[in-house]
Structures are given as C-alpha cells and as structure tokens.
N, C-alpha and C. Protein backbone atom coordinates (compact mmCIF):
# COMPACT_ATOMS: atom_id res chain seq x y z
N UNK A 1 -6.00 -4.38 14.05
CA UNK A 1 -7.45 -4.36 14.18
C UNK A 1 -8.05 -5.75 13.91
N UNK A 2 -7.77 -6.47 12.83
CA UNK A 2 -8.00 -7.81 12.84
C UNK A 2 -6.85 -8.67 12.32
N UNK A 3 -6.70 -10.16 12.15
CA UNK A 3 -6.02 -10.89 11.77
C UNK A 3 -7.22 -11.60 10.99
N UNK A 4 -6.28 -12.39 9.81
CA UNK A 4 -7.20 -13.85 9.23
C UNK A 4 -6.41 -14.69 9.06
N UNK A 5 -7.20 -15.90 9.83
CA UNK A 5 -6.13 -17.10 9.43
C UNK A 5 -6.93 -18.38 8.72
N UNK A 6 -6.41 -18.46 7.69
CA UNK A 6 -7.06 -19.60 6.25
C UNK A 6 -7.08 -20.92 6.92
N UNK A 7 -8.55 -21.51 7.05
CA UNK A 7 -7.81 -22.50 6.74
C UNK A 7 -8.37 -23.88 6.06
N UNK A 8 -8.22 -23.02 5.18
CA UNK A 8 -8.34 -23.63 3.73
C UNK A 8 -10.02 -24.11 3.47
N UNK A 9 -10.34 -24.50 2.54
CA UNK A 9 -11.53 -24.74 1.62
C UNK A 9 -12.48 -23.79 2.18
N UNK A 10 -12.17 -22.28 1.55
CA UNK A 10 -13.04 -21.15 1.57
C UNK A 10 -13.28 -20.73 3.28
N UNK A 11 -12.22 -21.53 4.06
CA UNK A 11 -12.83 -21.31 5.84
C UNK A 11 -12.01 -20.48 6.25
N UNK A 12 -12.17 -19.06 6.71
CA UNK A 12 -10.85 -18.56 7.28
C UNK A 12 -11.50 -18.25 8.76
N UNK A 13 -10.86 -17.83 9.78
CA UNK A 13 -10.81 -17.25 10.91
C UNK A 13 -10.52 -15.67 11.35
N UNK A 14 -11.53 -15.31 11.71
CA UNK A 14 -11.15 -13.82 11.24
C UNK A 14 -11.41 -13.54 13.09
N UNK A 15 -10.22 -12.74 13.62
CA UNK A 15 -9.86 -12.58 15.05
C UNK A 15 -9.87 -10.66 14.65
N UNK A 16 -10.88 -10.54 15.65
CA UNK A 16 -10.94 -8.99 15.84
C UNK A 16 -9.74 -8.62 17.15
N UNK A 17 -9.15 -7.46 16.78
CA UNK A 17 -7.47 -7.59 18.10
C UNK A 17 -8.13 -6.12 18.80
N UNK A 18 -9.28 -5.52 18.44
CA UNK A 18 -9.18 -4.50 19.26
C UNK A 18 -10.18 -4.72 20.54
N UNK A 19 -10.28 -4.62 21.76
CA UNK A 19 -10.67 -4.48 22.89
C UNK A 19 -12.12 -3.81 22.74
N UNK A 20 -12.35 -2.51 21.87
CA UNK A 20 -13.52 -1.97 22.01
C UNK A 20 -13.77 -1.80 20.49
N UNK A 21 -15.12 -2.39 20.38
CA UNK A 21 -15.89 -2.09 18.85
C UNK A 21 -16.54 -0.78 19.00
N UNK A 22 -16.39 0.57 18.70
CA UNK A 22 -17.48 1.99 19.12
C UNK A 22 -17.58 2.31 17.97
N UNK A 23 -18.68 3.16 17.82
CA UNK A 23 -19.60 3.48 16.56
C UNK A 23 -18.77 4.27 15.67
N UNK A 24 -17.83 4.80 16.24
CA UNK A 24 -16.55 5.26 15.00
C UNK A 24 -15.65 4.86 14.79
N UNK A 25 -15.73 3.12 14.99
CA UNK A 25 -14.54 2.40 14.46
C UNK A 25 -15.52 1.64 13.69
N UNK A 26 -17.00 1.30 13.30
CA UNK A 26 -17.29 0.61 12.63
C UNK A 26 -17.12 0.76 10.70
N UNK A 27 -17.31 1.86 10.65
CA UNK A 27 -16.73 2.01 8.67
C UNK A 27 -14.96 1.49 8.38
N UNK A 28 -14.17 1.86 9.20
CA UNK A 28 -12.95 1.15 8.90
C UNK A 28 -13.30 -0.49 9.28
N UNK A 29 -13.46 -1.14 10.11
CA UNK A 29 -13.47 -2.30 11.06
C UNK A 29 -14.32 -3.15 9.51
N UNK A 30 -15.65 -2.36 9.19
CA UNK A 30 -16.88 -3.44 7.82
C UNK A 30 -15.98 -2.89 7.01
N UNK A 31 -15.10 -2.48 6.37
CA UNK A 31 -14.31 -2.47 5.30
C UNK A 31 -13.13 -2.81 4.92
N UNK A 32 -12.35 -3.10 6.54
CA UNK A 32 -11.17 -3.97 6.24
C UNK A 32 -11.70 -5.89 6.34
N UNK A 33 -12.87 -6.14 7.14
CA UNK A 33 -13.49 -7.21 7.23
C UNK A 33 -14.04 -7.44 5.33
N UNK A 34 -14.48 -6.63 4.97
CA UNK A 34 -15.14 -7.07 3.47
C UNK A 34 -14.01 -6.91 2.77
N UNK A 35 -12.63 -6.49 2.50
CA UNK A 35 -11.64 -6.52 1.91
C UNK A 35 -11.17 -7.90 2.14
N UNK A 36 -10.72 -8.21 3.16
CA UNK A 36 -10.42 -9.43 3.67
C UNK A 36 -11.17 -10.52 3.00
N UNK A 37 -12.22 -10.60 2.92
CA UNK A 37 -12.95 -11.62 2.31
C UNK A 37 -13.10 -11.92 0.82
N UNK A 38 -13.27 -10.76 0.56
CA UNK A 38 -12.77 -10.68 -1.13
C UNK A 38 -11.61 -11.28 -1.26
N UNK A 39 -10.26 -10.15 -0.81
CA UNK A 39 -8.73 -10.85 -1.36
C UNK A 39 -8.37 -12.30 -0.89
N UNK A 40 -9.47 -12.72 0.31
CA UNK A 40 -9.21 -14.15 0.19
C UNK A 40 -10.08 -14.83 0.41
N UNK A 41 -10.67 -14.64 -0.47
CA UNK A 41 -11.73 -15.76 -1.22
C UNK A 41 -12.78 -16.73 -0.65
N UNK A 42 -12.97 -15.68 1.08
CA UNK A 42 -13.65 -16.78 1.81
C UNK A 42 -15.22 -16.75 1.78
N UNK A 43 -15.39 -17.98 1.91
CA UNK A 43 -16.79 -18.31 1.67
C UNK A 43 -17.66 -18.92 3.09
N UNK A 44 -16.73 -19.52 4.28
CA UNK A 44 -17.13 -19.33 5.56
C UNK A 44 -16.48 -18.38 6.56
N UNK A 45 -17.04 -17.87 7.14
CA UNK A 45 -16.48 -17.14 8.25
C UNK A 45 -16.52 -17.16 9.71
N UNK A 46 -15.42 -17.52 10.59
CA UNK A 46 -15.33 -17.62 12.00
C UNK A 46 -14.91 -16.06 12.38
N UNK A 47 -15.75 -15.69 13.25
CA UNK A 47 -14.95 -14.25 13.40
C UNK A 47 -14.90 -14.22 15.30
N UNK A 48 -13.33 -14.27 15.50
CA UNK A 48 -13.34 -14.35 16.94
C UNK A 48 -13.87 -13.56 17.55
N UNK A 49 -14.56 -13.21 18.50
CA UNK A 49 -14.55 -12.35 19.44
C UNK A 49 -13.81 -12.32 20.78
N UNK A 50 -13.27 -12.82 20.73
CA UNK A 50 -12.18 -13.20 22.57
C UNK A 50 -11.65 -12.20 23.00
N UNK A 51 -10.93 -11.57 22.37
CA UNK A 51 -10.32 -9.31 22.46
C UNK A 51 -11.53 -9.15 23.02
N UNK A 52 -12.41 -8.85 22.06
CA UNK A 52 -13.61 -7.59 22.66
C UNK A 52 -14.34 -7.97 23.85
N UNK A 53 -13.98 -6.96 24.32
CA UNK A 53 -14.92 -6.45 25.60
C UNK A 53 -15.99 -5.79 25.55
N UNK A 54 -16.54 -4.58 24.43
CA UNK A 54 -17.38 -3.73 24.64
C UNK A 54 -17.46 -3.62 22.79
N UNK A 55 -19.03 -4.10 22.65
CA UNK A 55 -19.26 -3.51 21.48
C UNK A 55 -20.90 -2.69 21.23
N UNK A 56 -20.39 -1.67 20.17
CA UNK A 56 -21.86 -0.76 20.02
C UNK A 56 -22.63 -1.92 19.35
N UNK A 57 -24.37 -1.47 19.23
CA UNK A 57 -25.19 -2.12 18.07
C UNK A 57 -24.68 -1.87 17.35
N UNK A 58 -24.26 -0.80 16.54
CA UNK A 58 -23.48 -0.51 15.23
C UNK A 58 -22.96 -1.17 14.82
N UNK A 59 -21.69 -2.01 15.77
CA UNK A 59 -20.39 -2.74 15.17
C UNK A 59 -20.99 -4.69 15.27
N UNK A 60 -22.42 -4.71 16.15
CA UNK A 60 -23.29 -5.74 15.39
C UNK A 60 -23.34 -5.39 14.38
N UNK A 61 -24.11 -4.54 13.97
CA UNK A 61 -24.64 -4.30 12.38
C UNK A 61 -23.68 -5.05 11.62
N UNK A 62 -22.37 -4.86 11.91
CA UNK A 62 -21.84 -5.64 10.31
C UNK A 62 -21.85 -6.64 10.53
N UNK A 63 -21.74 -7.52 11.70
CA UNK A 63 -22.02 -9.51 11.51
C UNK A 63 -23.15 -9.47 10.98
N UNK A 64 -24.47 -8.75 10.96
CA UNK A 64 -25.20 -8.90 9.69
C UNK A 64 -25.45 -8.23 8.38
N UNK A 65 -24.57 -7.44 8.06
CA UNK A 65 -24.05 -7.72 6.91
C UNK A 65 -23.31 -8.93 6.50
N UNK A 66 -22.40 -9.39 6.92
CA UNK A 66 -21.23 -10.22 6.96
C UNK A 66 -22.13 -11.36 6.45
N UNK A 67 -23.06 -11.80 7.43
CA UNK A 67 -23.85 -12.93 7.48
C UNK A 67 -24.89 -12.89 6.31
N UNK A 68 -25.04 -11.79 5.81
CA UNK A 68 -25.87 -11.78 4.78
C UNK A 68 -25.42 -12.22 3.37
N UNK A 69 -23.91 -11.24 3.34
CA UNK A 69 -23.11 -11.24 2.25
C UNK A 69 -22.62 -12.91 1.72
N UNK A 70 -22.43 -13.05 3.37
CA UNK A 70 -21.75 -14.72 2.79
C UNK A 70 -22.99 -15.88 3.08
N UNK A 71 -24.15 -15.61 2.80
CA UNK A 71 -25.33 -16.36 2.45
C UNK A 71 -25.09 -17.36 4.16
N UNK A 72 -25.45 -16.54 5.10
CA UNK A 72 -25.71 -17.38 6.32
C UNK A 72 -24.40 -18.53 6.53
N UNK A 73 -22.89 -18.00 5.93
CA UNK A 73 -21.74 -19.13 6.51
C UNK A 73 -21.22 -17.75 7.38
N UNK A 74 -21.43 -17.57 8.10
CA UNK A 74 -20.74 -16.91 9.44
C UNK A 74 -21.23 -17.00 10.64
N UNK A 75 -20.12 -17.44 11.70
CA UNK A 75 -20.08 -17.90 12.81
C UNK A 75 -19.67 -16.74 13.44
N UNK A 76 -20.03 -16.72 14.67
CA UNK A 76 -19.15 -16.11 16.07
C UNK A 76 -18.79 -17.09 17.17
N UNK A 77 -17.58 -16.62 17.51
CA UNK A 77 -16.91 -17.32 18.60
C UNK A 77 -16.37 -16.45 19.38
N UNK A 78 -16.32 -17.22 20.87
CA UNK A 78 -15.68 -16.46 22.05
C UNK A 78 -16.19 -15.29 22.57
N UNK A 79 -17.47 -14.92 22.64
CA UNK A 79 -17.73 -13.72 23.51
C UNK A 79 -17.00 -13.74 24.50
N UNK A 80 -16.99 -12.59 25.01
CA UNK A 80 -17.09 -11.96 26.20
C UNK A 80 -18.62 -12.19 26.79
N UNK A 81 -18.83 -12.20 28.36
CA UNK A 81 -19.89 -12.30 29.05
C UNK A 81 -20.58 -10.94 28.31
N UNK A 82 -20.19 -9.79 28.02
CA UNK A 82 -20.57 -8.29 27.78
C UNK A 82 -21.07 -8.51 26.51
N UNK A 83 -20.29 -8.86 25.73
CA UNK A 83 -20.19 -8.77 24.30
C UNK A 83 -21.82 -9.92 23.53
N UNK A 84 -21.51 -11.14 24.25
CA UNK A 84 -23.07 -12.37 24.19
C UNK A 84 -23.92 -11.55 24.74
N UNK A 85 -23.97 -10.47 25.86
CA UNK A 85 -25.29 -9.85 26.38
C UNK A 85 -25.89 -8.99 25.34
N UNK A 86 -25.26 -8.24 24.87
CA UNK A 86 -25.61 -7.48 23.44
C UNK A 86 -25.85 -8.37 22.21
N UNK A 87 -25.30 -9.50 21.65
CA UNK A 87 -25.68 -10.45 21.07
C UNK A 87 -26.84 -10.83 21.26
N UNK A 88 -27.48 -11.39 21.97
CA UNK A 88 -28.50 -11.47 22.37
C UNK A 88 -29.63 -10.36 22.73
N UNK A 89 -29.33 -9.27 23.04
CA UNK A 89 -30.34 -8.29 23.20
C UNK A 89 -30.63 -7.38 21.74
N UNK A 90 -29.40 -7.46 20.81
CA UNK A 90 -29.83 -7.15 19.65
C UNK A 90 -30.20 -8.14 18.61
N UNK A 91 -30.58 -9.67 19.19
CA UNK A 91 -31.16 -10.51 18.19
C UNK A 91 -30.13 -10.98 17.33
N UNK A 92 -29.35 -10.70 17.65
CA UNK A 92 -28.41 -11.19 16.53
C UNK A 92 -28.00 -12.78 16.69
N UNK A 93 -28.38 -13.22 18.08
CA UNK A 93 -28.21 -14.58 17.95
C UNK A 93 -29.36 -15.17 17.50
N UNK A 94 -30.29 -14.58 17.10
CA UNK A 94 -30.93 -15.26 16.22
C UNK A 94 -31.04 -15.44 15.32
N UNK A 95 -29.98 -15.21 14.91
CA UNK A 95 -29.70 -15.32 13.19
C UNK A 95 -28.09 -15.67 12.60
N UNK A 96 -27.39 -15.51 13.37
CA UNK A 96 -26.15 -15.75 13.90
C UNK A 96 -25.53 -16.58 14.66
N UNK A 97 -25.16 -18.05 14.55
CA UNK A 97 -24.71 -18.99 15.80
C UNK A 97 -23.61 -18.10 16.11
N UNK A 98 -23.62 -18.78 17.45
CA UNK A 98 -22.60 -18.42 18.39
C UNK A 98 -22.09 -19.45 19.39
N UNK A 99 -20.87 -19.62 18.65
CA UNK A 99 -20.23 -20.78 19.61
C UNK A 99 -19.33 -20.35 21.01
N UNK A 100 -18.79 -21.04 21.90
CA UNK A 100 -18.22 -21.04 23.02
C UNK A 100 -16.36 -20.68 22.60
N UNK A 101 -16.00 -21.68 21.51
CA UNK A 101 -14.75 -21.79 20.93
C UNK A 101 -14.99 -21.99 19.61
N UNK A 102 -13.52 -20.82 18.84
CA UNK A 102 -13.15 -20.99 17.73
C UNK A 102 -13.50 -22.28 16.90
N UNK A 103 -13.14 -23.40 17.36
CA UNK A 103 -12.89 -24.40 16.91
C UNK A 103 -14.38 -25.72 16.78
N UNK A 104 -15.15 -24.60 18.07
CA UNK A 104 -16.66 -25.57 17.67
C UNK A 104 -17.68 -24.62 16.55
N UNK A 105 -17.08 -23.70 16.30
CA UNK A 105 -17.76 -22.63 15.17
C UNK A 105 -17.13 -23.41 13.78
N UNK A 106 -15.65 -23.41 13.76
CA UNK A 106 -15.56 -23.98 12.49
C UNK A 106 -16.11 -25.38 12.07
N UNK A 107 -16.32 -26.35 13.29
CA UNK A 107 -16.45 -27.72 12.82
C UNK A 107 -18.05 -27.36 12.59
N UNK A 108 -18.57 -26.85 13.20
CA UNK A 108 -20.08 -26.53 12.55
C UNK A 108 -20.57 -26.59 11.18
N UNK A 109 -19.09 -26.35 10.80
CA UNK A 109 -19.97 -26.38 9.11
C UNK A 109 -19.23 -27.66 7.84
N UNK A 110 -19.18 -28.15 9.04
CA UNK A 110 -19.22 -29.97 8.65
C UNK A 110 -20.54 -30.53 8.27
C-alpha cells in the first residue's frame, strides 16, 4: 500500500503503490501513513502520487490532515492527469504544493 524512503534530515518519501485511493481504503491508507511518520521521525513529507489513478475526496482528506499534522512540510508529487483534476477541484492545491517530480518536491524545502 505504501513504501517510505528516508532521506535523511527528517525528509522521507512516502510512495502510495496502490492504483485506486476509494473511500474504504482511506482509515487503513491515514493510519499506516501516520504510523509511518511517527516510527520515523519525519518532519517533511514527499508523498508520491505516480501509482494512483483514481482518488475519492476522502482519500484527499488525509493530505490535509498530513499537511496539518506536519505544520505545512508536505508535498505532493507526480499526479496523474485524474488525480491533479481532483487536486485542484477539491482546493487542495491550495494549500498543498504540488510538484511535477519527486525530486522538485523535495528540493523545495531548501
């Protein structure tokens, strides 16, 4: 369901592996994501989106939690064309950057 990969000074990369975010995968999906962050200690967050194809508002809802919890250090990367259309229609990029690639989300917080 997800991977995290550290890398290092509180930055990890957090890659969602499932294809579809739906409104009854979101309580497992915000609780292995907030476990994750606890047991490792991160204080920014990249969370891929490149897998997903199709996500509910619901399974927005937790990038703002996420984004709340970790005081505005969370990024998104890699939509899907589908996935940025809902981003955007639920506002969440307004409060939420959203980069093109992994790698221009993390240098962001240079």
């Amino acid at each position: 369901m997800i991977n995290v990969i550290d890398k290092g000074d509180g930055l990890a990369v957090l890659q969602i592996t499932i294809p579809e975010v739906l409104t009854l995968d979101v309580p497992d999906l915000k609780e292995k994501i907030q476990q994750k962050i606890i047991n490792n200690n991160i204080k920014k967050l990249v969370i891929d989106l490149a897998a997903v194809n199709t996500i509910t508002s619901s399974g927005i809802g937790i990038f703002l939690n996420i984004n709340e919890s970790l005081k505005s250090n969370l990024r998104l990367a890699s939509p899907s064309y589908e996935v940025k259309k809902v981003l955007e229609l639920t506002k969440v990029s307004s409060v939420v950057k959203i980069f093109e690639t992994v790698e221009l989300a993390a240098e962001s917080f240079n």
